[in-house]
PDB file of N, CA and C in Angstrom:
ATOM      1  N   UNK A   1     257.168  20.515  -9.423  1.00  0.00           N
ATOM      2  CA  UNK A   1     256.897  19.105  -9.208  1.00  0.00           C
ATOM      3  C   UNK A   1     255.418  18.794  -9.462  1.00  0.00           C
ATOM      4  N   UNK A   2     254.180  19.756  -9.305  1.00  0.00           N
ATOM      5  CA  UNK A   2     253.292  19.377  -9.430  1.00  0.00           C
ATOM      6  C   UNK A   2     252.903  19.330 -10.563  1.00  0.00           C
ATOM      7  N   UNK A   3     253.459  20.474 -11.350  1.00  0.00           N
ATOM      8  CA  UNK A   3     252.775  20.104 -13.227  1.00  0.00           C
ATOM      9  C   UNK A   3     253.475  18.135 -13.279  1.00  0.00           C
ATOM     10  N   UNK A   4     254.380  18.164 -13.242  1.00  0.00           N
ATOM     11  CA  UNK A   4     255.136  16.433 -13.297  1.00  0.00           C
ATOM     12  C   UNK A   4     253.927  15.851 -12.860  1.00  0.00           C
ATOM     13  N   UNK A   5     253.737  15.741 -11.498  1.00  0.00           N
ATOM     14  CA  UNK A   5     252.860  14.786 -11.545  1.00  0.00           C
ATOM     15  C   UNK A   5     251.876  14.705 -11.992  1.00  0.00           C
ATOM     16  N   UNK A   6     251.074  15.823 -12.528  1.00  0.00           N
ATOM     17  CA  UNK A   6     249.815  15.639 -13.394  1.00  0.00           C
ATOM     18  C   UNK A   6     250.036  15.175 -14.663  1.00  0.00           C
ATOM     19  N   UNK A   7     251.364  15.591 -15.559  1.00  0.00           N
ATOM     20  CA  UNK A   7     251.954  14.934 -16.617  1.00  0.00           C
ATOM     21  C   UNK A   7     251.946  12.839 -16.058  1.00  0.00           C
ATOM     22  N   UNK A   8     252.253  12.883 -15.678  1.00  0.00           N
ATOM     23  CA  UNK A   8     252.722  11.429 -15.095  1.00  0.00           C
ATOM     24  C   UNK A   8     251.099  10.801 -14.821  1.00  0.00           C
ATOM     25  N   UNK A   9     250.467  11.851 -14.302  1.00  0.00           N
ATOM     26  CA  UNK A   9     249.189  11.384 -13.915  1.00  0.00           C
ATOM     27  C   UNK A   9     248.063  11.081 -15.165  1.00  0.00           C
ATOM     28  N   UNK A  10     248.425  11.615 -16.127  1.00  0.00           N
ATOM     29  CA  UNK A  10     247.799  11.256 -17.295  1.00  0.00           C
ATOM     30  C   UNK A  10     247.954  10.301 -18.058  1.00  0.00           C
ATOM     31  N   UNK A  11     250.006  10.191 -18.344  1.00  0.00           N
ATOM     32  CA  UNK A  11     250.508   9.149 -18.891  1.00  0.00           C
ATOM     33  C   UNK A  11     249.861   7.952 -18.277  1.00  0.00           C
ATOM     34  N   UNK A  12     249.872   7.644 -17.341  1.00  0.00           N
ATOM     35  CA  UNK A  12     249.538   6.874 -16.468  1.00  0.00           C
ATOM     36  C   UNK A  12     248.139   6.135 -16.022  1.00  0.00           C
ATOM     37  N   UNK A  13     247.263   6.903 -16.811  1.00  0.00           N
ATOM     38  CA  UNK A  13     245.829   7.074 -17.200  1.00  0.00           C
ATOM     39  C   UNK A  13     245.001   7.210 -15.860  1.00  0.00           C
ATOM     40  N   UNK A  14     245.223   7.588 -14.770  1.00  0.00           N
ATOM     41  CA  UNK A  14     244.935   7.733 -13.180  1.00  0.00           C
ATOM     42  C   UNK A  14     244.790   9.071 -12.947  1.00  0.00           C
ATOM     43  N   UNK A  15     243.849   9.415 -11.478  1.00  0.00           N
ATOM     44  CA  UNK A  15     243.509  10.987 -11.393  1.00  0.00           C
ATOM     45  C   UNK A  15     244.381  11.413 -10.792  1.00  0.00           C
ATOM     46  N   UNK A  16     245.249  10.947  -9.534  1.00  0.00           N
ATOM     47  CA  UNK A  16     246.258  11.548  -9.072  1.00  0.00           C
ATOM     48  C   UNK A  16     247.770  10.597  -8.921  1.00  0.00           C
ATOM     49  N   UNK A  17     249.193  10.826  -8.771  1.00  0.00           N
ATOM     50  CA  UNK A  17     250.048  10.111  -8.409  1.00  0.00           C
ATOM     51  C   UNK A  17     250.543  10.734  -7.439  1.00  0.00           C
ATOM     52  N   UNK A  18     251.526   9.782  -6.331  1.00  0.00           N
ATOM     53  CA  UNK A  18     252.547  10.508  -5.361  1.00  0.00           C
ATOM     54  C   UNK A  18     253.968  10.114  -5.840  1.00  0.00           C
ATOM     55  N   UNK A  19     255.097  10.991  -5.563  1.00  0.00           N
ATOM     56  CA  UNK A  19     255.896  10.606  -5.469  1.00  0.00           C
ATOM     57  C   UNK A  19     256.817   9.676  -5.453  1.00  0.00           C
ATOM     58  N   UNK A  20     256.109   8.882  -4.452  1.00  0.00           N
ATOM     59  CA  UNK A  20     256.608   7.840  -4.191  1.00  0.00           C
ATOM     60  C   UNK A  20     256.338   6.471  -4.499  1.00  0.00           C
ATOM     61  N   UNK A  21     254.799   6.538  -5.518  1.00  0.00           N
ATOM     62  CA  UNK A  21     254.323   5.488  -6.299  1.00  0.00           C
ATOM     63  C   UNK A  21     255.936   4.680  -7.339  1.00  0.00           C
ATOM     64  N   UNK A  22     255.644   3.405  -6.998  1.00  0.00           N
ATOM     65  CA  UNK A  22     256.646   2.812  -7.969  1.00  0.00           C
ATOM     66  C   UNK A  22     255.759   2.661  -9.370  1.00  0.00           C
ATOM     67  N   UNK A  23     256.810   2.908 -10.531  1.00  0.00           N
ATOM     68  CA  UNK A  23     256.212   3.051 -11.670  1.00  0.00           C
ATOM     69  C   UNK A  23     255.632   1.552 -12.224  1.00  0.00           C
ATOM     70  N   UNK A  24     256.346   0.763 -11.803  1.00  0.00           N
ATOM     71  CA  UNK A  24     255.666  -0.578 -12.040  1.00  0.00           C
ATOM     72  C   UNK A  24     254.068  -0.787 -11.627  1.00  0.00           C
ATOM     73  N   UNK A  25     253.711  -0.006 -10.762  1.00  0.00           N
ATOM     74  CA  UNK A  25     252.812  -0.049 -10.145  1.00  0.00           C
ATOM     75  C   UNK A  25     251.489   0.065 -10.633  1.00  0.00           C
ATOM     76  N   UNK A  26     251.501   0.551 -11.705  1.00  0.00           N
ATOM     77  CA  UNK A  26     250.372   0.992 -12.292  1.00  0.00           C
ATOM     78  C   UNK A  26     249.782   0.326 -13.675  1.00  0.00           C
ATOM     79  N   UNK A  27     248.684  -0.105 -13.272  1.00  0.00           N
ATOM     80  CA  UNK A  27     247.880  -1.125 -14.822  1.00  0.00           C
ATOM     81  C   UNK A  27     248.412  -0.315 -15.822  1.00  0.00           C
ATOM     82  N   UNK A  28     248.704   0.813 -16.305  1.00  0.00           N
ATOM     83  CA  UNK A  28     249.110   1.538 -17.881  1.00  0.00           C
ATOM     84  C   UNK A  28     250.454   0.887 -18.101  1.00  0.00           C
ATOM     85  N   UNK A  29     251.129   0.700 -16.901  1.00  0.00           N
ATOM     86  CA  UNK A  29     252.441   0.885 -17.169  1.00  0.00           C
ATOM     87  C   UNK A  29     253.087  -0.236 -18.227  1.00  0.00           C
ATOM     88  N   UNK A  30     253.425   0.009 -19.196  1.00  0.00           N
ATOM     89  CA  UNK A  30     253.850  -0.951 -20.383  1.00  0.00           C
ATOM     90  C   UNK A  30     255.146   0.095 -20.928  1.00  0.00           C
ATOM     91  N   UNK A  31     255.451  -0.765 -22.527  1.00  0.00           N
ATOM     92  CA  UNK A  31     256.382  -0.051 -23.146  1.00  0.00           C
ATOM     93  C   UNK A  31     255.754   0.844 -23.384  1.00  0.00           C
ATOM     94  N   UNK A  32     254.669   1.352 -24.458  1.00  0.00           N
ATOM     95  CA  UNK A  32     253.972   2.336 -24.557  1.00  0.00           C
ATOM     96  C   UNK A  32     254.187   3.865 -23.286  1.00  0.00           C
ATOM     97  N   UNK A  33     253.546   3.219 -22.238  1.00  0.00           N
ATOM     98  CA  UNK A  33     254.555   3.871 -20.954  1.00  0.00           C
ATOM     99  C   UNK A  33     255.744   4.604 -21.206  1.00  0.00           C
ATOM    100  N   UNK A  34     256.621   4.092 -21.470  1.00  0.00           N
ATOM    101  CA  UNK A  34     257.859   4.227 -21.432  1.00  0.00           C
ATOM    102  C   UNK A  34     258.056   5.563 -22.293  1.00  0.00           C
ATOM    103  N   UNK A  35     258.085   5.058 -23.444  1.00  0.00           N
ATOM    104  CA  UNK A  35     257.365   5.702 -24.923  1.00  0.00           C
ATOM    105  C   UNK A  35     257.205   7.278 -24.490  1.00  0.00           C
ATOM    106  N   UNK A  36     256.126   7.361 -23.984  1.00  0.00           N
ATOM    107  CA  UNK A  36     255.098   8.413 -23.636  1.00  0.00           C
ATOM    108  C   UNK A  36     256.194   9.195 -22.512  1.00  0.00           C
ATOM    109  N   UNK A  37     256.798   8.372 -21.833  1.00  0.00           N
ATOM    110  CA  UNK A  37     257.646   9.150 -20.497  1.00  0.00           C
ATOM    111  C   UNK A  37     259.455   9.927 -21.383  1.00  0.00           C
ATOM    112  N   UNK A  38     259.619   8.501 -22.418  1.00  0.00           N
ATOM    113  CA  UNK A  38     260.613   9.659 -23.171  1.00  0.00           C
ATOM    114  C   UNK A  38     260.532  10.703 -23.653  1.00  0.00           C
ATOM    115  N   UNK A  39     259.033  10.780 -24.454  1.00  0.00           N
ATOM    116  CA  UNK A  39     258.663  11.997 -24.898  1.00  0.00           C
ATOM    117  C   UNK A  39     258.466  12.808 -24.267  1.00  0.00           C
ATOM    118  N   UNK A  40     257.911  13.043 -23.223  1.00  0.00           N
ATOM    119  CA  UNK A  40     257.717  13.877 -22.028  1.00  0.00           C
ATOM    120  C   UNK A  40     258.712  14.563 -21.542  1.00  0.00           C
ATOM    121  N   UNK A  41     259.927  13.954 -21.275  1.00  0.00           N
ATOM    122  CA  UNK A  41     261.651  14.313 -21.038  1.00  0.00           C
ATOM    123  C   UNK A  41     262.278  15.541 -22.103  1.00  0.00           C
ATOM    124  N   UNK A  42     261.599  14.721 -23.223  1.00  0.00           N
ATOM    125  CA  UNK A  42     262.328  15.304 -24.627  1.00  0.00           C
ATOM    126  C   UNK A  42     261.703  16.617 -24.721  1.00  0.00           C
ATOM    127  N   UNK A  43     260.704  16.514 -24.707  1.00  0.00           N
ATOM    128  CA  UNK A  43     259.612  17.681 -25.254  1.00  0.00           C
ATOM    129  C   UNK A  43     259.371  18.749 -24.327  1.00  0.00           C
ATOM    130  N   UNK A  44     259.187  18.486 -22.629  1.00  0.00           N
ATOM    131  CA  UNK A  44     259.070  19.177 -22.394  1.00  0.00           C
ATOM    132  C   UNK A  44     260.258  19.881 -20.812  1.00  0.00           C
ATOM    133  N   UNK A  45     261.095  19.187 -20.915  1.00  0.00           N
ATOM    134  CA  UNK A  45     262.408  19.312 -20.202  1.00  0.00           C
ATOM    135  C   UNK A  45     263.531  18.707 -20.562  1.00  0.00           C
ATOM    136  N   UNK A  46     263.972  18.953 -22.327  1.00  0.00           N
ATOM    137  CA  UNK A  46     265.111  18.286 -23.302  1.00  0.00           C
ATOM    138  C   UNK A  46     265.791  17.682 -22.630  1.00  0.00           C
ATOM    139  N   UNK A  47     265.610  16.652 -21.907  1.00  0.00           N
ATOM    140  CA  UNK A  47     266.835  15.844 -21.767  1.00  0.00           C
ATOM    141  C   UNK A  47     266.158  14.282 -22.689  1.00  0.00           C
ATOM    142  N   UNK A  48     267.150  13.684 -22.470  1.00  0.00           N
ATOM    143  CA  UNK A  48     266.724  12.314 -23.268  1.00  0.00           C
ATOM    144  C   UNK A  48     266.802  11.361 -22.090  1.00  0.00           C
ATOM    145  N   UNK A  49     266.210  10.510 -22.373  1.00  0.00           N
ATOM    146  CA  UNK A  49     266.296   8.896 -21.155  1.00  0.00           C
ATOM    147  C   UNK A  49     265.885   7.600 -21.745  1.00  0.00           C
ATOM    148  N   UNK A  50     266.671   6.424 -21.418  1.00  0.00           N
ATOM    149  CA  UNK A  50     266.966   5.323 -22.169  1.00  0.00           C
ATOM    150  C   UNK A  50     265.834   4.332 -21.287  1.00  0.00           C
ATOM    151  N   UNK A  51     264.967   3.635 -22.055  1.00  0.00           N
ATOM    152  CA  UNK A  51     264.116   2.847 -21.047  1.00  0.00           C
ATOM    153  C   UNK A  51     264.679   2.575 -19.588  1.00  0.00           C
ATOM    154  N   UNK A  52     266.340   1.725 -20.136  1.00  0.00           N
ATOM    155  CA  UNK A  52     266.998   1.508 -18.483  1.00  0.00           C
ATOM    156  C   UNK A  52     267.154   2.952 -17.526  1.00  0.00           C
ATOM    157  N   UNK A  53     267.440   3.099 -17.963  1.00  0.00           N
ATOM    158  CA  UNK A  53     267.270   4.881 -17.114  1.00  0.00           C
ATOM    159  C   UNK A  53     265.309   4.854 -16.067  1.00  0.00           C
ATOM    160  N   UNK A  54     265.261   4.640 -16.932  1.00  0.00           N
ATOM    161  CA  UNK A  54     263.291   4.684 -16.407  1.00  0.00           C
ATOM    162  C   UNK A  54     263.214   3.333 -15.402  1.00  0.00           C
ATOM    163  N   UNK A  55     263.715   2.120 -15.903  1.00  0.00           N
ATOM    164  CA  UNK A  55     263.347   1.308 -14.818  1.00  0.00           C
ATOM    165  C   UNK A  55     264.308   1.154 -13.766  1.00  0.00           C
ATOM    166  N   UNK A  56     265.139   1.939 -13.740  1.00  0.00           N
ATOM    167  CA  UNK A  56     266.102   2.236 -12.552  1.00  0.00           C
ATOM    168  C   UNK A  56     265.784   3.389 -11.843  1.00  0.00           C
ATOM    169  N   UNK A  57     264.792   4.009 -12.335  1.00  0.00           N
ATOM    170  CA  UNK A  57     264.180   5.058 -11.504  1.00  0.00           C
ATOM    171  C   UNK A  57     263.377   4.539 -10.550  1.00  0.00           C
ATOM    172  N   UNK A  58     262.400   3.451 -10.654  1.00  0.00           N
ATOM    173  CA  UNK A  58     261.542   3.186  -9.551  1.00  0.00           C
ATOM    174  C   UNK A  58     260.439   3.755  -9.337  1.00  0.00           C
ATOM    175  N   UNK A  59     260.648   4.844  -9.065  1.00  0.00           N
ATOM    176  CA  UNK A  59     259.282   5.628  -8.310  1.00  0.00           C
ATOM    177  C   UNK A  59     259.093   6.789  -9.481  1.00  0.00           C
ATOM    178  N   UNK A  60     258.448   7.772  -8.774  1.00  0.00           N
ATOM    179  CA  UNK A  60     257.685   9.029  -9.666  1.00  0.00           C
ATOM    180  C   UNK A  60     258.904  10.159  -9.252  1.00  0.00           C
ATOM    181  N   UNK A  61     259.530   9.841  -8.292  1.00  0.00           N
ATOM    182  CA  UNK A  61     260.403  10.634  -7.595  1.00  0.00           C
ATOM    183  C   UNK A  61     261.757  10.705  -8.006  1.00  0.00           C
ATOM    184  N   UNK A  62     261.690   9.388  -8.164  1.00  0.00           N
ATOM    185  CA  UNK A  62     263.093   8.703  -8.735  1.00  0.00           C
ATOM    186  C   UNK A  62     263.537   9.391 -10.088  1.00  0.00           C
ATOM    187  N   UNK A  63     261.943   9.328 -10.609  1.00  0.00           N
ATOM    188  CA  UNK A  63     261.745   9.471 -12.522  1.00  0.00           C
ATOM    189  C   UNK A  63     262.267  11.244 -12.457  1.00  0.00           C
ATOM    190  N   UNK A  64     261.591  12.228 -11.280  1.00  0.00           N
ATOM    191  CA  UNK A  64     261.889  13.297 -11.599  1.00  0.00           C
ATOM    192  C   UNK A  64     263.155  13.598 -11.252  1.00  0.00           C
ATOM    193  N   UNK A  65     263.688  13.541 -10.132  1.00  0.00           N
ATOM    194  CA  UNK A  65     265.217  13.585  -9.948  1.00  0.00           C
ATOM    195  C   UNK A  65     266.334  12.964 -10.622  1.00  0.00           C
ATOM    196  N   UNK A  66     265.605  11.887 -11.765  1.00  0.00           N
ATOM    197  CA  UNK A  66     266.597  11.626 -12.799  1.00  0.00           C
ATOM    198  C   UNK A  66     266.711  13.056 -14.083  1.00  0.00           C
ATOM    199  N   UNK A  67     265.342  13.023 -14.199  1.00  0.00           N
ATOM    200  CA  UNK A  67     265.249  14.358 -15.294  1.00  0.00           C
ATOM    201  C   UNK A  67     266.038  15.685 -14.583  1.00  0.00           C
ATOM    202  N   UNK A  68     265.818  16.040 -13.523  1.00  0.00           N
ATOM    203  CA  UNK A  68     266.545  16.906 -13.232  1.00  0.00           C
ATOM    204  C   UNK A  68     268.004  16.913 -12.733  1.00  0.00           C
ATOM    205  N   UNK A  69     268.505  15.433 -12.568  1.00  0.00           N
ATOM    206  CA  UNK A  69     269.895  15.403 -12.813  1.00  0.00           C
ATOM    207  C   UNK A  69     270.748  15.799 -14.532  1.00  0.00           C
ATOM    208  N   UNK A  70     269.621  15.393 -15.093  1.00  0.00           N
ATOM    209  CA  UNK A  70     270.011  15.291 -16.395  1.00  0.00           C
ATOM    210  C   UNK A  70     269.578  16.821 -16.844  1.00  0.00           C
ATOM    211  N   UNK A  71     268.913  17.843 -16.333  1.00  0.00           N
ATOM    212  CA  UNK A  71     268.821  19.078 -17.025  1.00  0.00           C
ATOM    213  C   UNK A  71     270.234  19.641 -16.400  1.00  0.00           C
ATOM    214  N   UNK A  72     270.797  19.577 -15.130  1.00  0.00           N
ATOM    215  CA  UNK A  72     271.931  20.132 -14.712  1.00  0.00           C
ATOM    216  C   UNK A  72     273.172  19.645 -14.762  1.00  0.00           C
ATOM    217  N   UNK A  73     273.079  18.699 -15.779  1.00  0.00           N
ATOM    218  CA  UNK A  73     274.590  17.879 -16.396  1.00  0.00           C
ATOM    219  C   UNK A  73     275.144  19.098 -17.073  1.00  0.00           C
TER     220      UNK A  73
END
């Protein structure tokens, strides 16, 4: 979980995130955002995720327990 959040913490252009930060939350957060968070999925834990997927996640928490629903499909 902690490499994630430093991944997230970069996307995000900020020094640290929690968990429980909602992704809306943050001045970076745009499509670009988004963008950057599919690739992240893809590249470095192959799953894929559809923007709606991302804004139904909510949080940082949300975002990882979606990816890891989706590595154990």
């Amino acid at each position: 979980m902690e490499d994630f959040l430093e991944q997230i913490a970069e996307i995000m252009e900020v020094d640290s995130v929690n968990p429980s930060d909602e992704l809306t939350s943050f001045e970076a957060w745009d499509s670009l955002t988004t963008l950057s968070i599919i690739a992240l999925a893809d590249d470095d834990y192959q799953v894929s995720l559809t923007n709606a997927e991302i804004s139904d996640a909510k949080t940082i928490e949300g975002l990882h327990q979606l990816i890891l629903s989706k590595q154990n499909a």
